[in-house]
C-alpha atoms as a PDB file:
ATOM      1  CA  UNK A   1       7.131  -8.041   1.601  1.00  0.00           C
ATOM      2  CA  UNK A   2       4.781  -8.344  -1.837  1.00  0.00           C
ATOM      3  CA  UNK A   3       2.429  -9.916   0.739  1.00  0.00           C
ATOM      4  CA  UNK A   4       2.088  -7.130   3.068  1.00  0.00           C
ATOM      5  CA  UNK A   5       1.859  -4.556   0.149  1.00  0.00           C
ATOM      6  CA  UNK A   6      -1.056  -6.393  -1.173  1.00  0.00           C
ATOM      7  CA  UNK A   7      -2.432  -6.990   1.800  1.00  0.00           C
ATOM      8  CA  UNK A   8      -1.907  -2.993   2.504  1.00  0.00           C
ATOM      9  CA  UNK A   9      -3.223  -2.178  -0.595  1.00  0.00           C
ATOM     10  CA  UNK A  10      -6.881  -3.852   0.100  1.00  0.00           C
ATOM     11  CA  UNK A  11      -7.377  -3.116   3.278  1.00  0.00           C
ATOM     12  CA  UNK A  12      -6.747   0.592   1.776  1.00  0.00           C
ATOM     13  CA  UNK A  13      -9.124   0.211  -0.755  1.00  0.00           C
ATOM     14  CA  UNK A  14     -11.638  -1.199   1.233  1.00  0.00           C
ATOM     15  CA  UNK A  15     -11.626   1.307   3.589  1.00  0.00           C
ATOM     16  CA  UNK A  16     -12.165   4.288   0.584  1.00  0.00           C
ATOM     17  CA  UNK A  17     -15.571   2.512  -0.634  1.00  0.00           C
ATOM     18  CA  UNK A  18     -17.067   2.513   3.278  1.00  0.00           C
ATOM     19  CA  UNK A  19     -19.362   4.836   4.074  1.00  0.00           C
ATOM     20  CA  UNK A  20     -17.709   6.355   7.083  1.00  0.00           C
ATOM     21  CA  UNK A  21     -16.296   9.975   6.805  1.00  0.00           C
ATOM     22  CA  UNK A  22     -13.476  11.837   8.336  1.00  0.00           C
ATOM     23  CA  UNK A  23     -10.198  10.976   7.983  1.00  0.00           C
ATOM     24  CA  UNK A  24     -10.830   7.520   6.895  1.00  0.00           C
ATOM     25  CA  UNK A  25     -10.592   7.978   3.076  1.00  0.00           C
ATOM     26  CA  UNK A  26      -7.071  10.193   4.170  1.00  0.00           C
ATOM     27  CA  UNK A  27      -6.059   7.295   5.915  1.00  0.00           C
ATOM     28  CA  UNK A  28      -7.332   4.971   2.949  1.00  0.00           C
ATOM     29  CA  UNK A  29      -5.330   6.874   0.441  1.00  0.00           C
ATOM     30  CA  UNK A  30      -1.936   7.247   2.699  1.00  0.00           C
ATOM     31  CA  UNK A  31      -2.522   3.220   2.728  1.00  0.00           C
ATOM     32  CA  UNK A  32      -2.460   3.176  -0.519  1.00  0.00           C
ATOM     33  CA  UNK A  33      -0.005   5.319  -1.646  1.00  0.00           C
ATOM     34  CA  UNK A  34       2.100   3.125   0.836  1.00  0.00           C
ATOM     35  CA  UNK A  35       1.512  -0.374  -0.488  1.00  0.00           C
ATOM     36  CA  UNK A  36       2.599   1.056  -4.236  1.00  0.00           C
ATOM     37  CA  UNK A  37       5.422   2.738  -2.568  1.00  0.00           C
ATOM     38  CA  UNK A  38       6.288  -0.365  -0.431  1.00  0.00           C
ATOM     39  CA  UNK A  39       5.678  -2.537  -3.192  1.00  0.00           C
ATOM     40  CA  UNK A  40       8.243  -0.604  -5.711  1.00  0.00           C
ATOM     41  CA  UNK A  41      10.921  -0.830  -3.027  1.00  0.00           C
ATOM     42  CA  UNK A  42      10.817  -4.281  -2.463  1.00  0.00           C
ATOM     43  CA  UNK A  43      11.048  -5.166  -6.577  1.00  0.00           C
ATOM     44  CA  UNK A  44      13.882  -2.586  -6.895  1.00  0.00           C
ATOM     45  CA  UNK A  45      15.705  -4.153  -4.044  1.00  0.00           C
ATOM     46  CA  UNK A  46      14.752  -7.456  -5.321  1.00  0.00           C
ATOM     47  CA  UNK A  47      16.332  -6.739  -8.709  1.00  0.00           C
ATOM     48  CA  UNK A  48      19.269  -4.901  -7.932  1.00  0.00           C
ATOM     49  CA  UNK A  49      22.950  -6.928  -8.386  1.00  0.00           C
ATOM     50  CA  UNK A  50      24.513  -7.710  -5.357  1.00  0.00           C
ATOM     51  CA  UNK A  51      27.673  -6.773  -5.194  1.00  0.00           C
END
């Protein structure tokens, strides 16, 4: 799932330094914002006990 967050958050990057403009830096940003929040999920859920 650390994969696909990285993966996620370059694809979302990539798309904020093109030059198109409309809602591709919105969508750019909402990737990003996703890939940290997907990202922090998976290591909390990683890290929690099992019980």
């Amino acid at each position: 799932m650390l994969i696909a967050a990285a993966v996620v958050l370059v694809i979302g990057i990539v798309l904020l330094f093109t030059p198109w403009d409309g809602l591709i830096p919105v969508l750019a940003w909402v990737l990003i914002v996703a890939s940290i929040t997907l990202g922090a999920i998976t290591l909390f859920f990683s890290r929690a006990p099992r019980s």
